[in-house]
Structure formats: C-alpha cells, structure tokens
C-alpha atoms as a PDB file:
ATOM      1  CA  UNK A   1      35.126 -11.374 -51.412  1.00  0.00           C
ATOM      2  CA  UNK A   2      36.182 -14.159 -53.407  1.00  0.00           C
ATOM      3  CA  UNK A   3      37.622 -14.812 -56.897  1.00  0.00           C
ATOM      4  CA  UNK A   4      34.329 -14.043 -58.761  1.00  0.00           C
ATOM      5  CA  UNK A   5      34.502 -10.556 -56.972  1.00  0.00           C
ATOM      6  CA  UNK A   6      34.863  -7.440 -59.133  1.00  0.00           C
ATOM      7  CA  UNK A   7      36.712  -4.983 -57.067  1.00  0.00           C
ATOM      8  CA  UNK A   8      37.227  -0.930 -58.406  1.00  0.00           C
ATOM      9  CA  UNK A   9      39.662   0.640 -55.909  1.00  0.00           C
ATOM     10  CA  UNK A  10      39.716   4.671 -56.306  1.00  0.00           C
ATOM     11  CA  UNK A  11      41.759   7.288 -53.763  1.00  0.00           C
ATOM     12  CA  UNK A  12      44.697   8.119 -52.216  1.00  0.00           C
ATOM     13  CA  UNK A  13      48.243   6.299 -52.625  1.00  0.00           C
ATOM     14  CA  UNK A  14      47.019   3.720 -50.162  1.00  0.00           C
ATOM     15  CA  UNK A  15      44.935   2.523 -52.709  1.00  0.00           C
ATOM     16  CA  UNK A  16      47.903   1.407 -54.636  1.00  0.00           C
ATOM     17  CA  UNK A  17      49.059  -0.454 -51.499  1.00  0.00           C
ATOM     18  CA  UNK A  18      46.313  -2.649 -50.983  1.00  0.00           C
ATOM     19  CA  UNK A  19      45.110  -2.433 -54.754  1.00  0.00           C
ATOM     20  CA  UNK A  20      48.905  -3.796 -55.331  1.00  0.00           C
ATOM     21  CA  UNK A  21      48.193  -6.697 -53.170  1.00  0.00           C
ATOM     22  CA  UNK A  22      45.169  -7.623 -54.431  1.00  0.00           C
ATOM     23  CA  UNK A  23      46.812  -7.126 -58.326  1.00  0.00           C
ATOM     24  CA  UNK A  24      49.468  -9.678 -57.264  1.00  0.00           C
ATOM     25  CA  UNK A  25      46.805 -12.723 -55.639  1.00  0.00           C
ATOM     26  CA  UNK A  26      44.786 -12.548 -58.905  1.00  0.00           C
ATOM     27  CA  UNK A  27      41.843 -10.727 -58.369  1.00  0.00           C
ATOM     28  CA  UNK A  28      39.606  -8.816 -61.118  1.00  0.00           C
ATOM     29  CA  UNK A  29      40.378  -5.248 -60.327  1.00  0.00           C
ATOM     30  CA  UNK A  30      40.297  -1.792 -61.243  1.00  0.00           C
ATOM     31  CA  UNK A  31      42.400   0.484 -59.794  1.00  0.00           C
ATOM     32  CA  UNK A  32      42.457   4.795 -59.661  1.00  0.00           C
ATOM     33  CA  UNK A  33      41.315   4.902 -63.580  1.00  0.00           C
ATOM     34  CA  UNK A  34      42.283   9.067 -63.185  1.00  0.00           C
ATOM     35  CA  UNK A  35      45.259   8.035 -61.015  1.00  0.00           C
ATOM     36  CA  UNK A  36      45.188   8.970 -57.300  1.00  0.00           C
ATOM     37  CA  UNK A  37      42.602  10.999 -55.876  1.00  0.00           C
ATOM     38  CA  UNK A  38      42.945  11.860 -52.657  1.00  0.00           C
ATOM     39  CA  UNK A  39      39.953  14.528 -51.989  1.00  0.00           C
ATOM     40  CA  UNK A  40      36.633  13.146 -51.661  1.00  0.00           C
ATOM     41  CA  UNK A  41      35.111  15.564 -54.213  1.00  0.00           C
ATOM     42  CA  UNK A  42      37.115  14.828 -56.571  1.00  0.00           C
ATOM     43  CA  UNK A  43      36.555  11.075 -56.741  1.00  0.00           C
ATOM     44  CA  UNK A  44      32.558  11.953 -56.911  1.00  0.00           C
ATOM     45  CA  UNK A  45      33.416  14.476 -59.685  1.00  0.00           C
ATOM     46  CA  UNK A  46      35.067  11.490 -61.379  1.00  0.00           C
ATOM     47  CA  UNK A  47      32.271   9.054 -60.792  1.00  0.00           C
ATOM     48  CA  UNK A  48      29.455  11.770 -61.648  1.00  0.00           C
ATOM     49  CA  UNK A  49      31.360  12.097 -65.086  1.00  0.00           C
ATOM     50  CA  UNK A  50      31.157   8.062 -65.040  1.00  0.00           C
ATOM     51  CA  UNK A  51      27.429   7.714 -64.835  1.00  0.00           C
ATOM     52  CA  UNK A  52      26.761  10.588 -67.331  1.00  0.00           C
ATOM     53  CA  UNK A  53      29.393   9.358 -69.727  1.00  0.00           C
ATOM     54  CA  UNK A  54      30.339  13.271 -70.021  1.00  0.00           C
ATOM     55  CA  UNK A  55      33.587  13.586 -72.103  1.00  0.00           C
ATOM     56  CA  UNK A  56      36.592  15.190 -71.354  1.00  0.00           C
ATOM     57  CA  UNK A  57      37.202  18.101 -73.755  1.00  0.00           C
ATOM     58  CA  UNK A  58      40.110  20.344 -74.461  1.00  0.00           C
ATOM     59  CA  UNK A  59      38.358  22.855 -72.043  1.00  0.00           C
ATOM     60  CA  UNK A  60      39.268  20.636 -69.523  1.00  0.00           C
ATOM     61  CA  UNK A  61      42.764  20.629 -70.155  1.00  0.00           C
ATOM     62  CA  UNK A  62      45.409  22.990 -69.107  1.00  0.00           C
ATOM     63  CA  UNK A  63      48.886  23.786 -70.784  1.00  0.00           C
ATOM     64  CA  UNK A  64      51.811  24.071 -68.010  1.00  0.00           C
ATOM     65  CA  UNK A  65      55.962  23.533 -67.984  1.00  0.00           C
ATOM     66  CA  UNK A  66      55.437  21.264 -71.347  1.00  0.00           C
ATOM     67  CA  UNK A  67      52.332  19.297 -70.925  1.00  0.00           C
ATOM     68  CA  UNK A  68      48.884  18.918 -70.859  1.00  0.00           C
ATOM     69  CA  UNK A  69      46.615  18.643 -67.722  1.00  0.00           C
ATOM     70  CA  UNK A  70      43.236  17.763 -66.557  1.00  0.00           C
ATOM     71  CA  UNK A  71      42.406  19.552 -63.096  1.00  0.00           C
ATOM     72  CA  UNK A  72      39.969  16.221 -62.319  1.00  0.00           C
ATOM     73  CA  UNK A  73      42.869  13.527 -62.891  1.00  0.00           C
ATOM     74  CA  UNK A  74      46.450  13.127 -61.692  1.00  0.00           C
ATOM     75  CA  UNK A  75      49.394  13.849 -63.736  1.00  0.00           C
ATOM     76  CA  UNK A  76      50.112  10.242 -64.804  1.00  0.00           C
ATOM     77  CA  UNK A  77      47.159  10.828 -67.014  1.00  0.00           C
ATOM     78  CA  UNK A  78      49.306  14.385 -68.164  1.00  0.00           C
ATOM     79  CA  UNK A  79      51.070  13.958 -71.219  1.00  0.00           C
ATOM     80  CA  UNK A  80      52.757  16.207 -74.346  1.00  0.00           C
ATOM     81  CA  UNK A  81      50.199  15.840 -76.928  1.00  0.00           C
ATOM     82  CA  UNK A  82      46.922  16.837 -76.436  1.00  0.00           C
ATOM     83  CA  UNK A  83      45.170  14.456 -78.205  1.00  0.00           C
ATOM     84  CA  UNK A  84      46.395  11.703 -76.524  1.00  0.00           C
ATOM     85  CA  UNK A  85      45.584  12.770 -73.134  1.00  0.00           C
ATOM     86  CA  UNK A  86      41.918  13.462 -73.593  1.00  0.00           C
ATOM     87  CA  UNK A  87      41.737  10.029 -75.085  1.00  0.00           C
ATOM     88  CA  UNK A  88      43.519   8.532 -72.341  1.00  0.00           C
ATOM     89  CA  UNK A  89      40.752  10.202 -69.715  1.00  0.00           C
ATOM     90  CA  UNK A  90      37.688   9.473 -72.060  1.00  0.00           C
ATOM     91  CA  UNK A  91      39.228   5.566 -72.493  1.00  0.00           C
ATOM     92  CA  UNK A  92      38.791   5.992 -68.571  1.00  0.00           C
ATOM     93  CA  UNK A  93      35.698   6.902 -67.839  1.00  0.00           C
ATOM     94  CA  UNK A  94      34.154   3.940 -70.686  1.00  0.00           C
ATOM     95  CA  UNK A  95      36.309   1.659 -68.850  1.00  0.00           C
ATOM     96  CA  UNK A  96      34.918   2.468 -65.249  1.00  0.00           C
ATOM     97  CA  UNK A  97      31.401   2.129 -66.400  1.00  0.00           C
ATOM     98  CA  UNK A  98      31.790  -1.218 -68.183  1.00  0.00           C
ATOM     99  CA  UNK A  99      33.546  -2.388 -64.689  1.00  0.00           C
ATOM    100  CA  UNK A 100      31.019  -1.271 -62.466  1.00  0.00           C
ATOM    101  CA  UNK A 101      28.221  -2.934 -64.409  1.00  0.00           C
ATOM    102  CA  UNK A 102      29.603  -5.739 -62.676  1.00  0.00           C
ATOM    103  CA  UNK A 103      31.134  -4.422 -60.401  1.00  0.00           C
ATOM    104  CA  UNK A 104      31.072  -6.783 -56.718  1.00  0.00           C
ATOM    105  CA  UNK A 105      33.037  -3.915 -54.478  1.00  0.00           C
ATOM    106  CA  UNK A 106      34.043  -0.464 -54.560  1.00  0.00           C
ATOM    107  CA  UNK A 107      37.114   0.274 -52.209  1.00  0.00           C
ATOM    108  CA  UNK A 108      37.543   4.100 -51.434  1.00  0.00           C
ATOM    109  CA  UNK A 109      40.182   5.504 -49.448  1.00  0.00           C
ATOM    110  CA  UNK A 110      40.248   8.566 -48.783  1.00  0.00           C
ATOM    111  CA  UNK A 111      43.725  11.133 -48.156  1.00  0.00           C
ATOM    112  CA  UNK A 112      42.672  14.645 -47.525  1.00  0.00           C
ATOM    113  CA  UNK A 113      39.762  16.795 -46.318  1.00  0.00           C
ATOM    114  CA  UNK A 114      41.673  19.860 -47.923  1.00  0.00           C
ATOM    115  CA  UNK A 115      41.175  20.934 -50.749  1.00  0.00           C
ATOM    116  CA  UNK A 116      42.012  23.489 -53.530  1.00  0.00           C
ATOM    117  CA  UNK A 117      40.121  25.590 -56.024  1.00  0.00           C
ATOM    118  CA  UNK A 118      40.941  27.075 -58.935  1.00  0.00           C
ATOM    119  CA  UNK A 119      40.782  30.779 -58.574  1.00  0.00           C
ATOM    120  CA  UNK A 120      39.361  31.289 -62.583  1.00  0.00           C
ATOM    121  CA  UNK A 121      36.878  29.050 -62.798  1.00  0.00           C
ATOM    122  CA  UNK A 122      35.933  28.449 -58.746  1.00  0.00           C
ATOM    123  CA  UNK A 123      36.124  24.610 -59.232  1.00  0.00           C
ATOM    124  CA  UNK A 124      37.479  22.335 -56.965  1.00  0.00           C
ATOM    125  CA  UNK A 125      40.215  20.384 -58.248  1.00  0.00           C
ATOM    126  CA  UNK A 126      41.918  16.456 -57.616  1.00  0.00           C
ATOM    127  CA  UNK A 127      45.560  17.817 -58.496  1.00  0.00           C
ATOM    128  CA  UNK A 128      47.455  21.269 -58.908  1.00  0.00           C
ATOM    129  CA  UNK A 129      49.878  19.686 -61.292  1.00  0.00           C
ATOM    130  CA  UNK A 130      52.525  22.080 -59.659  1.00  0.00           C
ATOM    131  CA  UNK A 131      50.960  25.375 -61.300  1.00  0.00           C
ATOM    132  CA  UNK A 132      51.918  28.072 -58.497  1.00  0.00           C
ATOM    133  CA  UNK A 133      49.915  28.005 -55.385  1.00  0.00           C
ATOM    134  CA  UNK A 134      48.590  31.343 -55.918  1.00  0.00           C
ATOM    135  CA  UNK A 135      46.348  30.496 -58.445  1.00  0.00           C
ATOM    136  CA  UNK A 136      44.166  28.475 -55.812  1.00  0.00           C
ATOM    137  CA  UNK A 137      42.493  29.084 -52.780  1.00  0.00           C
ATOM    138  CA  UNK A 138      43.364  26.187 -50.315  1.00  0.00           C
ATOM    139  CA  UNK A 139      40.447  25.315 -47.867  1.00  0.00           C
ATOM    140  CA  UNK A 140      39.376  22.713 -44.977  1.00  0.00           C
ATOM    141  CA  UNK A 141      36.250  21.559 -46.332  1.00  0.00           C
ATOM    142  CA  UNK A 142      33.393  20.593 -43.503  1.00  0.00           C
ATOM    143  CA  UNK A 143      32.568  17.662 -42.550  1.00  0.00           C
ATOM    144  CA  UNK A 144      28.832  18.530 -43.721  1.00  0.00           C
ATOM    145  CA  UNK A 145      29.991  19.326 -47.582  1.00  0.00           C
ATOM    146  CA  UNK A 146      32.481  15.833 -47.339  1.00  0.00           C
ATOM    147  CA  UNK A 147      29.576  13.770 -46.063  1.00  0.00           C
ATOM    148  CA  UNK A 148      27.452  15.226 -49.139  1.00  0.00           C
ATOM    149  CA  UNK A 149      30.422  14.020 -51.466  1.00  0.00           C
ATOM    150  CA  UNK A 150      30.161  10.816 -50.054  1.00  0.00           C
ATOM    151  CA  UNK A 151      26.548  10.411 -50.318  1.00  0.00           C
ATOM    152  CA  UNK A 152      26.441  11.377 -53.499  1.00  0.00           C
ATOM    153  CA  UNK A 153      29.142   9.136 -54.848  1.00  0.00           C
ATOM    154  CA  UNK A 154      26.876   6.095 -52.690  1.00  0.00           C
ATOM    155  CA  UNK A 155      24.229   7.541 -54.951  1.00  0.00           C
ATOM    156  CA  UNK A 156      25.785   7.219 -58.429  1.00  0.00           C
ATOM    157  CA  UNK A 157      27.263   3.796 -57.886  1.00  0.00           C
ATOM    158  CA  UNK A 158      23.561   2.762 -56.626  1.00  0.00           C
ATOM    159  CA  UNK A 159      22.531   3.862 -59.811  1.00  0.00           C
ATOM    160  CA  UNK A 160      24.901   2.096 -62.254  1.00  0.00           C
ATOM    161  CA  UNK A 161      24.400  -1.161 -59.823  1.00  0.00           C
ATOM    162  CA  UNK A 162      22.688  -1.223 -57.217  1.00  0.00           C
ATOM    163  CA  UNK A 163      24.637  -4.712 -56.117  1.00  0.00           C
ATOM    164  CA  UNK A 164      27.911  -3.024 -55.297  1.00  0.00           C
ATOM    165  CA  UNK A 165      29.251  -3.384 -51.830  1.00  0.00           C
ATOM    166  CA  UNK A 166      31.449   0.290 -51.144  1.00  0.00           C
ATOM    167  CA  UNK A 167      33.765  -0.056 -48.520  1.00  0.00           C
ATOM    168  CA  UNK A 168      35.271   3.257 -47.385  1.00  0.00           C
ATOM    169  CA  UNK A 169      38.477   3.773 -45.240  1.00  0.00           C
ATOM    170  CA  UNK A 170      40.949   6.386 -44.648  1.00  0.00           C
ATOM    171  CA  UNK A 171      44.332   6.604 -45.636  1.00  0.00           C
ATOM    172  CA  UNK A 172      46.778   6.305 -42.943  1.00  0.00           C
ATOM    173  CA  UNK A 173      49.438   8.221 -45.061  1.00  0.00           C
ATOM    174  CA  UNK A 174      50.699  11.740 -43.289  1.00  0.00           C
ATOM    175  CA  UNK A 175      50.028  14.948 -45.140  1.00  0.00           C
ATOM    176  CA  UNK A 176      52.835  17.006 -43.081  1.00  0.00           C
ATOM    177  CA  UNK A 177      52.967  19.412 -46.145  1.00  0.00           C
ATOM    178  CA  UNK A 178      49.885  20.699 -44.604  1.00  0.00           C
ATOM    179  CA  UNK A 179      51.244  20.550 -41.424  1.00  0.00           C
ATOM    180  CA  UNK A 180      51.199  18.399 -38.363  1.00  0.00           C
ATOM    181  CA  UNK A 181      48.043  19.911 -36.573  1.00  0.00           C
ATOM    182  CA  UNK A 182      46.402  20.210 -39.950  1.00  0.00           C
ATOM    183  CA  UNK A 183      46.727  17.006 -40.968  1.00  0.00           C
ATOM    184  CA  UNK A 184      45.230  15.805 -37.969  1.00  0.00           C
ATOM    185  CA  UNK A 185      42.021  18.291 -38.553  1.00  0.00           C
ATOM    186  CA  UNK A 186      42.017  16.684 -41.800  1.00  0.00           C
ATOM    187  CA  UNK A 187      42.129  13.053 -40.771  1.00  0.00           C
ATOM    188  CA  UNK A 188      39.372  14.025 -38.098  1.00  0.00           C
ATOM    189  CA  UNK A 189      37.000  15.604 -40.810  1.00  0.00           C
ATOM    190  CA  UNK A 190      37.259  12.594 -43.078  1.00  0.00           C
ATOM    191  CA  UNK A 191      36.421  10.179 -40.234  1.00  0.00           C
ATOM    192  CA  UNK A 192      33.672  11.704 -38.781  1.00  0.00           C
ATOM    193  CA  UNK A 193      31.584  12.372 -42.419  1.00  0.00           C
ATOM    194  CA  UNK A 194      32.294   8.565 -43.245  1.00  0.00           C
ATOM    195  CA  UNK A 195      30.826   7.544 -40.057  1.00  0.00           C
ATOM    196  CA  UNK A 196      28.081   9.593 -40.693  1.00  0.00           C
ATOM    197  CA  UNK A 197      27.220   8.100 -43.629  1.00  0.00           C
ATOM    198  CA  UNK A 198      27.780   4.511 -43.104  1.00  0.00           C
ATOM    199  CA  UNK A 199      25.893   4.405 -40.196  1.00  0.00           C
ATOM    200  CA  UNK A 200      22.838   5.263 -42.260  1.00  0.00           C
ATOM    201  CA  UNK A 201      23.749   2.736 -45.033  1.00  0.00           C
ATOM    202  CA  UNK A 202      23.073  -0.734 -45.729  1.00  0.00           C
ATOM    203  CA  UNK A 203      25.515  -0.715 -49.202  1.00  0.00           C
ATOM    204  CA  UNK A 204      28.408   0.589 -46.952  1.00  0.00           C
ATOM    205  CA  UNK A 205      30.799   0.120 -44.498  1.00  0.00           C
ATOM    206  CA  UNK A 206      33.803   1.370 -43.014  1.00  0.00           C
ATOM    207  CA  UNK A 207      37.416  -0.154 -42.425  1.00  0.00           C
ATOM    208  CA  UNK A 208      40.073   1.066 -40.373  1.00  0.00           C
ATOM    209  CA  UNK A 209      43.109   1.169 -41.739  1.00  0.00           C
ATOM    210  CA  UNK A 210      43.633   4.597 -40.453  1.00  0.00           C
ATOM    211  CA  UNK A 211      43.639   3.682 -36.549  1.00  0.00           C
ATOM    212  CA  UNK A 212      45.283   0.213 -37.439  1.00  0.00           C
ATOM    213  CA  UNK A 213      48.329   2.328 -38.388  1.00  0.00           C
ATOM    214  CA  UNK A 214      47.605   5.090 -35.750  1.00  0.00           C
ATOM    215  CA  UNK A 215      47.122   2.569 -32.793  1.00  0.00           C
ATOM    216  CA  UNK A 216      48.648  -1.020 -33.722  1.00  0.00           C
ATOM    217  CA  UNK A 217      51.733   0.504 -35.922  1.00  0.00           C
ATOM    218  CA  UNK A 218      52.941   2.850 -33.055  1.00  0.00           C
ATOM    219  CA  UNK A 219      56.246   2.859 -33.946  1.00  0.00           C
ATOM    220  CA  UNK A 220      58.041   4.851 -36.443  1.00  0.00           C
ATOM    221  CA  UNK A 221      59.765   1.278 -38.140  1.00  0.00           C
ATOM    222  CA  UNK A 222      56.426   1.288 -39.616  1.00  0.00           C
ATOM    223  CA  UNK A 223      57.148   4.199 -41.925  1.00  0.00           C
ATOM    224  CA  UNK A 224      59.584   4.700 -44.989  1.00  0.00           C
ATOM    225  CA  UNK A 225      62.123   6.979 -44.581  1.00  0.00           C
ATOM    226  CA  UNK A 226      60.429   9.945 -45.386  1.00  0.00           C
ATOM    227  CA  UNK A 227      58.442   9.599 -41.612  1.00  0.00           C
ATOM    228  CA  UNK A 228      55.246   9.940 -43.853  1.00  0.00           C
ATOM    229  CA  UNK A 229      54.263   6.151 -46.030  1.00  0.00           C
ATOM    230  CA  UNK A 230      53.554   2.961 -44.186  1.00  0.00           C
ATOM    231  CA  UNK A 231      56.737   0.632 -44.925  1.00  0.00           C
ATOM    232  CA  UNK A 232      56.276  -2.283 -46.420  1.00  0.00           C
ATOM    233  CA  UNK A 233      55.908  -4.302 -43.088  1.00  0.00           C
ATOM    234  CA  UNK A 234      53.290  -1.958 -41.946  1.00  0.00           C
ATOM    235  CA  UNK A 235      51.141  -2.606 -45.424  1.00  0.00           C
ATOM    236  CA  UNK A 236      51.767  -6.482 -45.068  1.00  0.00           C
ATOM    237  CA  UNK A 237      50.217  -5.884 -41.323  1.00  0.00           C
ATOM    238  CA  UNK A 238      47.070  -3.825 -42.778  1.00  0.00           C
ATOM    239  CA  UNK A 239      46.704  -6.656 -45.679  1.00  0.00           C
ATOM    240  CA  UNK A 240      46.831  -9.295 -43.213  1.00  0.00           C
ATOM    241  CA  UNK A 241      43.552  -7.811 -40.946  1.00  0.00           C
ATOM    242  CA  UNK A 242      42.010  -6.635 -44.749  1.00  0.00           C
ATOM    243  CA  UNK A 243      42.004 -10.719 -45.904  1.00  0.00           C
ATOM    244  CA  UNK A 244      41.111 -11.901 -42.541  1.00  0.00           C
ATOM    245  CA  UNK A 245      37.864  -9.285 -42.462  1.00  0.00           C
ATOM    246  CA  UNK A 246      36.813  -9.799 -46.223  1.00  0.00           C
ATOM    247  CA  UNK A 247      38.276 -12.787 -47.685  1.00  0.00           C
ATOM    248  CA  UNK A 248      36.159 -16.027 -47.607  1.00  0.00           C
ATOM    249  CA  UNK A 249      38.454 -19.198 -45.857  1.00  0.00           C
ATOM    250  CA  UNK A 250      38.929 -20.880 -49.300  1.00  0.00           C
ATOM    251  CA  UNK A 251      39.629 -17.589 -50.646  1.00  0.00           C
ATOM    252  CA  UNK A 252      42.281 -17.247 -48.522  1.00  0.00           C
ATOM    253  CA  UNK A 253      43.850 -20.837 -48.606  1.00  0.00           C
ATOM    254  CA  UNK A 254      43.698 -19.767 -52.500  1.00  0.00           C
ATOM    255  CA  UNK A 255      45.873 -16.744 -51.954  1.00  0.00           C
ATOM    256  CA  UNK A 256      48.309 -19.068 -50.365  1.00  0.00           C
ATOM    257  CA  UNK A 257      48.545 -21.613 -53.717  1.00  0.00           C
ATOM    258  CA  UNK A 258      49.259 -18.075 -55.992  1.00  0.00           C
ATOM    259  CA  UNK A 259      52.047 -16.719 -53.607  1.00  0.00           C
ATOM    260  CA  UNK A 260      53.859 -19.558 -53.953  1.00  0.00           C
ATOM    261  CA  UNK A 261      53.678 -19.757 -57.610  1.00  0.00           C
ATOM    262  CA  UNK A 262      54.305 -15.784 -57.743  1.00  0.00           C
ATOM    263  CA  UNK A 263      57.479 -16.312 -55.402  1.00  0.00           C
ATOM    264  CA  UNK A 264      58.593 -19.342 -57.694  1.00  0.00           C
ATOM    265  CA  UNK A 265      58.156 -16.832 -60.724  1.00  0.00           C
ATOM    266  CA  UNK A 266      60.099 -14.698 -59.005  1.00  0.00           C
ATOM    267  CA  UNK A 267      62.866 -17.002 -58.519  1.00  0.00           C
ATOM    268  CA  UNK A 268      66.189 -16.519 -59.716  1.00  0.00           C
ATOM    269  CA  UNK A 269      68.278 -19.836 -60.084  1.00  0.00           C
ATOM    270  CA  UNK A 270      71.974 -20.226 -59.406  1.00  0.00           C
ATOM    271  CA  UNK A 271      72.188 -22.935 -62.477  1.00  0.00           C
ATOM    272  CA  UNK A 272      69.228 -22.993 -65.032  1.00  0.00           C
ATOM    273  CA  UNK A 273      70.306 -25.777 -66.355  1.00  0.00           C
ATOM    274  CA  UNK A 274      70.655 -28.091 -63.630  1.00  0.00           C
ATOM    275  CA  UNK A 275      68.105 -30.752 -62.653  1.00  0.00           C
ATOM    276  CA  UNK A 276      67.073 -29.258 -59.753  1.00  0.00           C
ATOM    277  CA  UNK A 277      65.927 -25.960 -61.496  1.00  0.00           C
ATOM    278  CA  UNK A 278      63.981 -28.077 -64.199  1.00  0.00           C
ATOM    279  CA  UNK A 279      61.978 -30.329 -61.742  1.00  0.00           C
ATOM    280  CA  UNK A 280      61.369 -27.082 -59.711  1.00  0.00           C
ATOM    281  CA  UNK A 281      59.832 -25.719 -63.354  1.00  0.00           C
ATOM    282  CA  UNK A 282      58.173 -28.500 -63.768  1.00  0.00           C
ATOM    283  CA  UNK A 283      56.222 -28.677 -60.391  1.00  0.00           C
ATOM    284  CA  UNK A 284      55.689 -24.698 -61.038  1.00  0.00           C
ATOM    285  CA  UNK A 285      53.742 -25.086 -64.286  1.00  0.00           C
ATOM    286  CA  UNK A 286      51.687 -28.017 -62.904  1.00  0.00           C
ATOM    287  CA  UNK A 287      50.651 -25.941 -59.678  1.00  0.00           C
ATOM    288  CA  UNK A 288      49.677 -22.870 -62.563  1.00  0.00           C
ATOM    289  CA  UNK A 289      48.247 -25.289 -64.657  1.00  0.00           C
ATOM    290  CA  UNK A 290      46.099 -26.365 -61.511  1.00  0.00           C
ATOM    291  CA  UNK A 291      45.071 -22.919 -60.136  1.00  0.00           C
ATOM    292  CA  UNK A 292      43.684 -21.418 -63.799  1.00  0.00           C
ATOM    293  CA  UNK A 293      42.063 -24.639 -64.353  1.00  0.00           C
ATOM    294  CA  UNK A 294      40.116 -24.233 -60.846  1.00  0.00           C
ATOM    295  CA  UNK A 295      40.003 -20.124 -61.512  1.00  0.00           C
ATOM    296  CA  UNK A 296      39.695 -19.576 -65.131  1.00  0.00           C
ATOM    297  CA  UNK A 297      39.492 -15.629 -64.647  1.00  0.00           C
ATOM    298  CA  UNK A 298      43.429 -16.208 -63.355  1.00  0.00           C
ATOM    299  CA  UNK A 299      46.355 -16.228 -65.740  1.00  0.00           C
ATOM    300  CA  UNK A 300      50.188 -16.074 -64.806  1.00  0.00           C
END
C-alpha cells in the first residue's frame, strides 16, 4: 500500500484500531459504513446490498426503548426519527459503492463466529440493539456456512472491481460474554474458514493479528482494564508488524514526516506568544506545506 491506495476497512472494533491509525497517517479510507460488524454474514449481507444497490426501507427498521433500528447495521446508525436513519443507511451503501469502484484494498476483520437470528423473520442479524435475548436464537455457525460467507463476499467485491486486494484477519478482541471456552470455539471457526478460503485465492490473503496478540502479547499489560481490548501499546505493536508487511519503504518514511506534523498539531504551548512557539509554527506549516504539495490527496 501506498498513498494512492484506496483502503475500505469493514468488521469488528479492531477495525477501528487499525482503521484509526491509518485515519491519522493520511490515507484514503473507508471505514465500517454500517458501523461494526463483527459476524461474517453480516458484513456479506451488507456488501450483497452494496452491489445490488437494494435500499433500506422502513421494513427494515425496528422501533425499541425510543429509537429506530436496522437489524443489518449497528446502533450508531440508530437514531429517533425514522427518516433520518434510513437515509443515513441508504447514504451508506451509495457511498461504499462509489469507494470500491476504486477501491485498492479491502481490510476485513472478523469478531465472532456466533451468531443470532431473529426468531420472526429467521434472519440472521449484525446487532440485537439490546431487544431481549429471547427473541433470538443464538447459534455457532460452521465453519462450512462462514467459509460460504466469505466466498461470497470475495465474489461481490470481484464483481464491483475485480482489482481489489481483500485482506482478511481476525480480531484479537475477547468475547467472554460468550464465555471463555466459547470464545475460543469461535476464534477457531473463524480461522479455519479464512484459511480455507485464502488458500484457494489469488485476490486474498490472510494477516495475523489474532496470534500476534495470542502469542507475542502474552501478557495481560496488553489489555485495557476490562481483561478483554488490546491496550493501546498492544495496537501500536500490531500497527508496527501491519506497516512493516504492507507499507512500501517510502510509504513508511512518509508516515514518519505526518506524525511529526500530527504531534506538532497536537502541541500545546506553555507561551503562544513567545518566539519559540512562532518559529516552531512556522517550521510546522512549511513541513505541511511540503507533504500536501508531494501528496495532494493529504490535507491537515
């Protein structure tokens, strides 16, 4: 990847870590247009309704403690007025099929190999918005259907653009709700239908950011508080083997030039008055100045 690449990151929370990253070095992305989806039918749902341009109507939406939800999306896209909401997801789906056009990567991570249906229609769903658990059956879904998921969502991006590189991993985030042993069941389906497909494709591959955490991260100062999310050292340590993997050596000398003109961004001065704060400025809008002159897709 470089700074021509188009990158469309869909999936679980992890998605947000490393689509955060690449958000903050500059790069042309899209990230979780539905919000998170961790189940891997319910990202090729989302992409089926992508290549068929097939609206989201107020069938789709549910009414529940004040708002209005889509089954297929996560509650950020959720709101009070109707209206709004199936706007929102349409915008979405328009939006995700004018990026892939052009469209250089597709990043998929996925969270969970279980999954929920909704008892009155059948359907599996990406999100329970916190309607009670009794109206959905909660299943383990085989690595045979997950592997047709995948295939099928290889499928549809082949046939918006058949240049797009998908790179699938799996996220190293805990799902103890589910329980310890369960999670582990899930983690083990997800892994071995990924392998089973990228080992028959050319357009795919996998990375493992999964076992990094698992078997480099060993140590529970890698996790937030909550014993469940990679800390922030852990996701710099995942970042730092994702750039060294898929980032081109000028690409990453270029990430270098933008972190320090981030970090002086960032900055905070004692005196902003003082000549020391105005020459630091000044060297800060000529280094901008030089980097969206060089990349004019970049602007600070």
């Amino acid at each position: 990847m470089d700074y021509n690449s188009k990158v469309l990151m869909i999936g679980s929370c992890f998605v947000e870590n490393i689509g955060g990253k690449l958000d903050y070095f500059k790069f042309q992305t899209v990230i979780n247009p539905l919000g998170i989806l961790f189940q891997p039918a319910a990202i090729a749902v989302f992409l089926e309704r992508v290549l068929q341009q097939r609206l989201f109507t107020k069938a789709d939406l549910i009414f529940h403690n004040e708002r209005w939800h889509c089954l297929e999306a996560h509650s950020i896209k959720s709101g009070k007025d109707p209206g709004k909401v199936l706007n929102d997801l349409n915008t979405s789906l328009q939006t995700t099929l004018d990026f892939l056009k052009n469209t250089t990567h597709v990043i998929i991570t996925l969270g969970t190999a279980w999954g929920y249906n909704y008892k009155k229609t059948g359907e599996a769903v990406a999100n329970c918005h916190k309607i009670p658990q009794r109206e959905f059956d909660k299943k383990l879904v085989k690595i045979d259907d997950i592997s047709t998921d995948l295939s099928s969502i290889l499928g549809i991006l082949a046939a918006i653009n058949p240049q797009i590189k998908t790179v699938f991993t799996v996220s190293p985030v805990r799902h103890l709700k589910d329980g310890f042993v369960e999670n582990q069941r899930s983690k083990a389906h997800l892994i071995a239908a990924v392998h089973s497909i990228v080992a028959h494709s050319a357009q795919a591959e996998y990375f493992p950011s999964y076992e990094l955490m698992m078997d480099e991260l060993r140590d529970y100062r890698f996790y937030e508080r909550d014993m469940v999310h990679p800390s922030a050292l852990a996701i710099d340590y995942i970042w730092g083997k994702f750039v060294s993997v898929y980032l081109t050596p000028q690409t990453q000398k270029m990430t270098l030039k933008i972190d320090e003109v981030q970090k002086g961004l960032a900055h905070r001065p004692f005196d902003a008055e003082s000549d020391a704060h105005l020459k630091f400025l000044e060297k800060l809008e000529i280094n901008k100045a030089a980097i969206e002159k060089e990349l004019p897709n970049i602007r600070f």
